[in-house]
C-alpha atoms as a PDB file:
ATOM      1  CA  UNK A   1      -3.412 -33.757  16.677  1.00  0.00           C
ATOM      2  CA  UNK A   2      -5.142 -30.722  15.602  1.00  0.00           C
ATOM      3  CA  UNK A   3      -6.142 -30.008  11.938  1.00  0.00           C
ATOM      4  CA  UNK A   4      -5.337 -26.728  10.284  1.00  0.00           C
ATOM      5  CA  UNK A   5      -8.294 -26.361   9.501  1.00  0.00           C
ATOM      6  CA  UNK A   6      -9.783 -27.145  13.213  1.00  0.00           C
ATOM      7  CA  UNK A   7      -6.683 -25.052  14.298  1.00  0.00           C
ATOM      8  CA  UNK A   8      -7.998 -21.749  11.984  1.00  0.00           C
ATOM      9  CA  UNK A   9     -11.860 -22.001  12.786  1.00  0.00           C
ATOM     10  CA  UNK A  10     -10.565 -21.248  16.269  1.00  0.00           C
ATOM     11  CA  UNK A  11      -7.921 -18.916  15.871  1.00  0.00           C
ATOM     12  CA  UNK A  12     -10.893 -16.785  13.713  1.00  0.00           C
ATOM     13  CA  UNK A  13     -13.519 -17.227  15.996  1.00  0.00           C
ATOM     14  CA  UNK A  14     -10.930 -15.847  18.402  1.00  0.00           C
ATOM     15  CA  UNK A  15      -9.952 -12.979  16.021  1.00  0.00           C
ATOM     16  CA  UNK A  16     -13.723 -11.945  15.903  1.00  0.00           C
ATOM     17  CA  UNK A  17     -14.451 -12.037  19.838  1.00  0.00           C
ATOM     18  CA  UNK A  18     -11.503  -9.709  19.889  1.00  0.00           C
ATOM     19  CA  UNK A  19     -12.765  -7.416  17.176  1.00  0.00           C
ATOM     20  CA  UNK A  20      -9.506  -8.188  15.265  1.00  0.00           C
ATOM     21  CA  UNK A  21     -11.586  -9.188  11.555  1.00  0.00           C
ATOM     22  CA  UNK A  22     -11.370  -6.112  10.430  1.00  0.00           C
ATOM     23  CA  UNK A  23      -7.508  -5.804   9.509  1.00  0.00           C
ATOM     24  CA  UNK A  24      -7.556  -8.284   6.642  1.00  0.00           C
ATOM     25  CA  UNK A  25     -10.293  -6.336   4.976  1.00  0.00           C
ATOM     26  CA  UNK A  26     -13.823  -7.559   6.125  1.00  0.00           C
ATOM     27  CA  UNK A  27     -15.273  -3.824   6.699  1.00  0.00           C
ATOM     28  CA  UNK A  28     -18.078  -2.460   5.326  1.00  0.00           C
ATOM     29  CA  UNK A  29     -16.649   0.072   3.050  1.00  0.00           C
ATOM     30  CA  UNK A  30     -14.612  -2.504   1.311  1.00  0.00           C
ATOM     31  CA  UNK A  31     -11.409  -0.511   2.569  1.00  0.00           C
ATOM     32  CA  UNK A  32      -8.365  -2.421   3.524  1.00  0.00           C
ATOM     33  CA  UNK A  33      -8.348  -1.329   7.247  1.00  0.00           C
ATOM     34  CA  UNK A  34      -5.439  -1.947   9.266  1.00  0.00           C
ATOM     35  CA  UNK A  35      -4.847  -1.496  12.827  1.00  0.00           C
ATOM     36  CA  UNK A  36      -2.109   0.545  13.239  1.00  0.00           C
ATOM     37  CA  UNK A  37       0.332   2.069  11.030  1.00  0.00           C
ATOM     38  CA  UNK A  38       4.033   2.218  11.418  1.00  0.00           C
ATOM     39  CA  UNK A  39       4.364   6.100  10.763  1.00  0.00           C
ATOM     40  CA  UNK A  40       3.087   8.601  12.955  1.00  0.00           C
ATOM     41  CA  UNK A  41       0.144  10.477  11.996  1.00  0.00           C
ATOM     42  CA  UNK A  42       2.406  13.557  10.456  1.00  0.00           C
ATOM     43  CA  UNK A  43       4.723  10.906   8.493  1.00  0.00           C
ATOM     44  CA  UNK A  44       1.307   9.091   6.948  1.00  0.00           C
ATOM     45  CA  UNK A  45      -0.407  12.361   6.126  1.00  0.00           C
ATOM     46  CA  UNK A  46       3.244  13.479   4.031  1.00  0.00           C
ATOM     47  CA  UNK A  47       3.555   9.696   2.584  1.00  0.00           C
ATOM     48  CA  UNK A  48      -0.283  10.149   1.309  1.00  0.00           C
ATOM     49  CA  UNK A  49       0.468  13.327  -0.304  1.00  0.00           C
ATOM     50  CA  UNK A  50       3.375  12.142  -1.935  1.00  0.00           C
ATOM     51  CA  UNK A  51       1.973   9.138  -2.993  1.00  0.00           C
ATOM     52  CA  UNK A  52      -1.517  11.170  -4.489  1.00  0.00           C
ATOM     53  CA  UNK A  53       1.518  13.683  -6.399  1.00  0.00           C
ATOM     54  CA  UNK A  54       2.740  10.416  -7.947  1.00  0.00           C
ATOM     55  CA  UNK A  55      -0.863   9.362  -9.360  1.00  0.00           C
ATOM     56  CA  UNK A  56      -3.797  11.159  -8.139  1.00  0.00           C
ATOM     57  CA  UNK A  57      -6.372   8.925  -6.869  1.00  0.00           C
ATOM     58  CA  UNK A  58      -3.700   6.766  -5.098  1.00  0.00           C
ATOM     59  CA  UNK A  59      -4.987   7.366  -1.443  1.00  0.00           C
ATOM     60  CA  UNK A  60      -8.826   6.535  -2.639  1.00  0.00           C
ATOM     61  CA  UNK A  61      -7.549   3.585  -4.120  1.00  0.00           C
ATOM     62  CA  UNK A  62      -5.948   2.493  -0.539  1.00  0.00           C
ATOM     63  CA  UNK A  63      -2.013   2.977  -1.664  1.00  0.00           C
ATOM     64  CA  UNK A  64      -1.184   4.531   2.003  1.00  0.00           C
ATOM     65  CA  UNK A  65      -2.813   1.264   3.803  1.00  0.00           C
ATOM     66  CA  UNK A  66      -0.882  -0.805   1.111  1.00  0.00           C
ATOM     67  CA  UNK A  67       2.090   0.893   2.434  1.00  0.00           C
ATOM     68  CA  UNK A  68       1.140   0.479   5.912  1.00  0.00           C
ATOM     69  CA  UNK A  69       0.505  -3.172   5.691  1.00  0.00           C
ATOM     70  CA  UNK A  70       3.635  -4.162   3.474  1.00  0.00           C
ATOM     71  CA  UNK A  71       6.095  -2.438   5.751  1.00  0.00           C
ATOM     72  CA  UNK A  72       4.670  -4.061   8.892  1.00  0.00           C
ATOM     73  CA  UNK A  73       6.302  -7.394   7.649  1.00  0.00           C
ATOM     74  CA  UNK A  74       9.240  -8.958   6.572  1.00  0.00           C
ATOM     75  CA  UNK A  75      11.816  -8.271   4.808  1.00  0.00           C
ATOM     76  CA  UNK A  76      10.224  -4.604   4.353  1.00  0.00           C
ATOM     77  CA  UNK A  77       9.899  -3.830   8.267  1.00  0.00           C
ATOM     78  CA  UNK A  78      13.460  -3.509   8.688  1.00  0.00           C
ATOM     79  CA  UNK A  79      15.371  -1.057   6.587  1.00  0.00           C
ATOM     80  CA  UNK A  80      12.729  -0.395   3.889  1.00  0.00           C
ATOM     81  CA  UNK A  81      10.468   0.926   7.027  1.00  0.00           C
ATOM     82  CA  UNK A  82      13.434   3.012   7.838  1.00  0.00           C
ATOM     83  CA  UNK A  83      13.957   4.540   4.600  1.00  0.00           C
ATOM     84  CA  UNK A  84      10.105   5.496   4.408  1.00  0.00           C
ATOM     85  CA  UNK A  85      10.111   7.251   7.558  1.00  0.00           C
ATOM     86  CA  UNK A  86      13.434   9.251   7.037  1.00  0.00           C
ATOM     87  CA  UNK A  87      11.808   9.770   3.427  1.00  0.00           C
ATOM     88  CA  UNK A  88       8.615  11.569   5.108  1.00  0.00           C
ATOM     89  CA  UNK A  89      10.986  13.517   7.636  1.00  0.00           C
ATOM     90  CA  UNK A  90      12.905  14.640   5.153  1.00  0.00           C
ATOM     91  CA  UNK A  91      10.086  16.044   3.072  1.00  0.00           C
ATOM     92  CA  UNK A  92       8.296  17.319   5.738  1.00  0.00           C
ATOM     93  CA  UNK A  93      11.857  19.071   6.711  1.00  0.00           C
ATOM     94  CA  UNK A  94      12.320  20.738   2.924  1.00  0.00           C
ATOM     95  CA  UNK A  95       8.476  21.836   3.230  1.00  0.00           C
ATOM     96  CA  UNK A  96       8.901  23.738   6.421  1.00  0.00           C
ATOM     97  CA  UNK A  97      12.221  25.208   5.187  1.00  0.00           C
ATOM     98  CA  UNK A  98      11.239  26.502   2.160  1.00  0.00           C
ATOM     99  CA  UNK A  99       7.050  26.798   2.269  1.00  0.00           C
ATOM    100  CA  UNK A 100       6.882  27.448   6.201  1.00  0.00           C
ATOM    101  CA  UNK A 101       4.203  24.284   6.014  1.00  0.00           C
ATOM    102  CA  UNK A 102       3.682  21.028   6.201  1.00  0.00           C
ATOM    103  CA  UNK A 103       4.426  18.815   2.933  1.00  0.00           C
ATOM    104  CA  UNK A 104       0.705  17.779   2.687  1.00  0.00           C
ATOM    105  CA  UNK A 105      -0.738  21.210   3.332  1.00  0.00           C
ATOM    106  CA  UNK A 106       1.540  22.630   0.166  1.00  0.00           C
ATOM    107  CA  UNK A 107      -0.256  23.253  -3.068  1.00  0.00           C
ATOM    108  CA  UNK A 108       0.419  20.321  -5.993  1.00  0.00           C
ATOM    109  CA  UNK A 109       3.098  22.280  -7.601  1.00  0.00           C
ATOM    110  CA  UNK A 110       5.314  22.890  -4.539  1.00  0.00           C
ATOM    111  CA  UNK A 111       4.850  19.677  -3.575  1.00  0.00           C
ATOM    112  CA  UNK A 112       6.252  18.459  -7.187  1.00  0.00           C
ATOM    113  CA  UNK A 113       9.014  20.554  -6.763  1.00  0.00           C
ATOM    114  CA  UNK A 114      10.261  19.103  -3.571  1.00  0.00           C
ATOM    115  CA  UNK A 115       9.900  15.494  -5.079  1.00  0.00           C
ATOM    116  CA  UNK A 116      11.383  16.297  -8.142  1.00  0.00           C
ATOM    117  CA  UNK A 117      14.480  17.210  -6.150  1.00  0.00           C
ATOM    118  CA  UNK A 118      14.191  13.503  -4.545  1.00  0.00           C
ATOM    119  CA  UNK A 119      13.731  12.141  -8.133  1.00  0.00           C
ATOM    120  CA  UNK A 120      17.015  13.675  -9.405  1.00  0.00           C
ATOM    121  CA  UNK A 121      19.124  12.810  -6.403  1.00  0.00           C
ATOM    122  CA  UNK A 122      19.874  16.818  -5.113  1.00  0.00           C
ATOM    123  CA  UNK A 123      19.127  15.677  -1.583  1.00  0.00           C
ATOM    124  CA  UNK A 124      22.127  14.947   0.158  1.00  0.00           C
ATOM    125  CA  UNK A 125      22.103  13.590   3.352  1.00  0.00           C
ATOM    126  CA  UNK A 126      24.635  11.056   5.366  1.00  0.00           C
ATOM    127  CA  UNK A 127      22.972   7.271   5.075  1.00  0.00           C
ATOM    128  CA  UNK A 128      19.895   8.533   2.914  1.00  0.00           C
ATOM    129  CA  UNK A 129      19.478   8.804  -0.891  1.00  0.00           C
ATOM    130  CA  UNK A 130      16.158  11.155  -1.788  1.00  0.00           C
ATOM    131  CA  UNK A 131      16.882   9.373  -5.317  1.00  0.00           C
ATOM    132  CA  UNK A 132      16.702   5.461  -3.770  1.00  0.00           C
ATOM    133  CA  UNK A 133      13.628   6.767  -1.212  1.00  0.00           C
ATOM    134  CA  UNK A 134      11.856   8.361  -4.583  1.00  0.00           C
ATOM    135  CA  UNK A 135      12.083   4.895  -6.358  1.00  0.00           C
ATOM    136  CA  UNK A 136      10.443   3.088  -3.896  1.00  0.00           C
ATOM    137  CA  UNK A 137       7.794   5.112  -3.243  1.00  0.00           C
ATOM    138  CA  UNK A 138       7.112   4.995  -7.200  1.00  0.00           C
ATOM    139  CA  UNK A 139       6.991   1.344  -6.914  1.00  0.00           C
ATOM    140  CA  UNK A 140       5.152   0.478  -3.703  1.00  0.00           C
ATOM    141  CA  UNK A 141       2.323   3.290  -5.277  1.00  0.00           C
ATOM    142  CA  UNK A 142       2.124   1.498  -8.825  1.00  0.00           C
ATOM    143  CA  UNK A 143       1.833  -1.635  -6.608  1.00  0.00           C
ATOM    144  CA  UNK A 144      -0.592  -0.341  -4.326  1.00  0.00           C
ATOM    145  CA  UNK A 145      -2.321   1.032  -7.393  1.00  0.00           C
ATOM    146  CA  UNK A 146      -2.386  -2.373  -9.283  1.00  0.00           C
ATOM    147  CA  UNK A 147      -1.524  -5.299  -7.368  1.00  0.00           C
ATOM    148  CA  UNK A 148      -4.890  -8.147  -6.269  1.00  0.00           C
ATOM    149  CA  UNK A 149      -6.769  -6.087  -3.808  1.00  0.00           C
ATOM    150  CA  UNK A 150      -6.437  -8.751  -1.171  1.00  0.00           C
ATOM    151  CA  UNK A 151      -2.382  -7.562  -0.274  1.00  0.00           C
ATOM    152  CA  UNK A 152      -3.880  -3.663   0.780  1.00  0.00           C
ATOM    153  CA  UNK A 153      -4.273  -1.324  -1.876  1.00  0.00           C
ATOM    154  CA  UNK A 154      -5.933  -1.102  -5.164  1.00  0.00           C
ATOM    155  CA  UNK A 155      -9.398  -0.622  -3.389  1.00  0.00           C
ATOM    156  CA  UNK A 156     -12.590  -2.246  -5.046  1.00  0.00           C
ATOM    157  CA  UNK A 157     -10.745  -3.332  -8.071  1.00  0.00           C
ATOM    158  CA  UNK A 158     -10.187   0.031  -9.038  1.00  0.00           C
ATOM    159  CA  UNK A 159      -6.991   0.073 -10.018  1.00  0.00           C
ATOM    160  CA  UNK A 160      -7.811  -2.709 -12.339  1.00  0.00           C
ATOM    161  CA  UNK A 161     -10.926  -0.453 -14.433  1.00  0.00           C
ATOM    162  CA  UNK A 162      -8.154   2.004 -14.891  1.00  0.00           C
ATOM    163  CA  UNK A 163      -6.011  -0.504 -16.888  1.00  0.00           C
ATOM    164  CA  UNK A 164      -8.390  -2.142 -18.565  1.00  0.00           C
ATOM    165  CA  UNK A 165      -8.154  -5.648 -16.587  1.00  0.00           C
ATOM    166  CA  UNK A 166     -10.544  -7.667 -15.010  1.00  0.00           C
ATOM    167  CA  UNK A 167     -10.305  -9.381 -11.984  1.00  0.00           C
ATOM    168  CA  UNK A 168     -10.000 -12.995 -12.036  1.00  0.00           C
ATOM    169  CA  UNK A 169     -12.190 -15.167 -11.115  1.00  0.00           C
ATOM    170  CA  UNK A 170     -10.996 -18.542 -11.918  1.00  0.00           C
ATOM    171  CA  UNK A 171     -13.250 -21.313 -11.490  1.00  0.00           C
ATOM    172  CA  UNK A 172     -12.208 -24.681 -13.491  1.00  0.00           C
ATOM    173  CA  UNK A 173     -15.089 -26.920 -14.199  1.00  0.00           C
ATOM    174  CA  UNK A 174     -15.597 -30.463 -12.751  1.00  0.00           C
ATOM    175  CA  UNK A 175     -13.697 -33.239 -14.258  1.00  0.00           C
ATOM    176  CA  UNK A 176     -17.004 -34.792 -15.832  1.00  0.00           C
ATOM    177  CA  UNK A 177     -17.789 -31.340 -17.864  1.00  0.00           C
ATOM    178  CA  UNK A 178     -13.945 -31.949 -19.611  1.00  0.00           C
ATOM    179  CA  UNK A 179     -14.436 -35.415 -20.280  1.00  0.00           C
ATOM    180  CA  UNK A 180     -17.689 -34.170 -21.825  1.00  0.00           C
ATOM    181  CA  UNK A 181     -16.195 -31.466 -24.134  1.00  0.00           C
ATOM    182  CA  UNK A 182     -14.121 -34.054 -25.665  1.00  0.00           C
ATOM    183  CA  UNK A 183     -10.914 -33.011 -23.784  1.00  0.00           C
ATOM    184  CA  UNK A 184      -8.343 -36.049 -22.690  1.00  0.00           C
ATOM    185  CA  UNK A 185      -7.642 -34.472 -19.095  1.00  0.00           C
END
């Protein structure tokens, strides 16, 4: 029988022959990388605007590949994944209609304006709720913003220096160092 760990080492060395490393974070830049996305290029670009309206700074701090990577798995592939794309259509779809441009190429204010009417529910459309779409996309950007760099966003830690927390870095001495100190355990 074949160890995990055994089982890993391979399925790694594998990973790297294929030039897969790189989608857990192991690039250079310290970006959380991930090979594809499940928008289309349009639908990213409007999801990174709306996300960098929500707090600005949340596509430098990797909140769009957050996105990406959470809604590439379950449970949030299914109808989460759904709700995010009809979410970009339809704000691409009230940025053509009233601006005559794209939702990312709007200026800050427009684009406010549009998500404020998400926000307070006005969009009304059959199986979709701007209001339900708005408070996700709230919550996966605070996540993205301040959740352990390792699941996709907060990029470098930043998101941490902005709240005043340090990373931790956990390291419990030996047993003999306890015993040492005085301490029973």
């Amino acid at each position: 029988m074949i160890s995990r760990r055994a089982w890993l080492a391979g399925t790694v060395s594998i990973a790297a022959g294929a030039g897969l490393v790189g989608w857990w974070g192991a690039g250079s830049s310290g970006s959380f990388a991930t090979p594809s996305s499940p928008f289309a290029a349009t639908e990213r670009q409007t999801l990174a605007a709306a996300v960098e309206r929500i707090f600005p700074g949340a596509v430098e701090l990797g909140v769009p590949e957050y996105i990406d990577t959470w809604l590439k798995v379950r449970p949030f592939s299914g109808a989460v994944a759904r709700g995010f794309k009809r979410g970009a259509s339809h704000l691409e779809r009230l940025a053509r209609e009233t601006h005559q441009a794209a939702f990312a190429a709007l200026s800050g204010e427009q684009q406010d304006k549009i998500l404020e009417q998400f926000e307070r529910g006005e969009l009304k459309v059959p199986n979709f709720t701007g209001r339900g779409f708005f408070q996700y996309l709230v919550q996966f950007t605070l996540e993205g913003l301040f959740s352990d760099p390792k699941y996709g966003g907060n990029r470098d830690g930043k998101g941490f220096e902005l709240i005043g927390r340090h990373a931790c870095h956990w390291a419990p001495s030996s047993i003999s160092s306890r015993s040492e100190a005085g301490l029973p355990y």
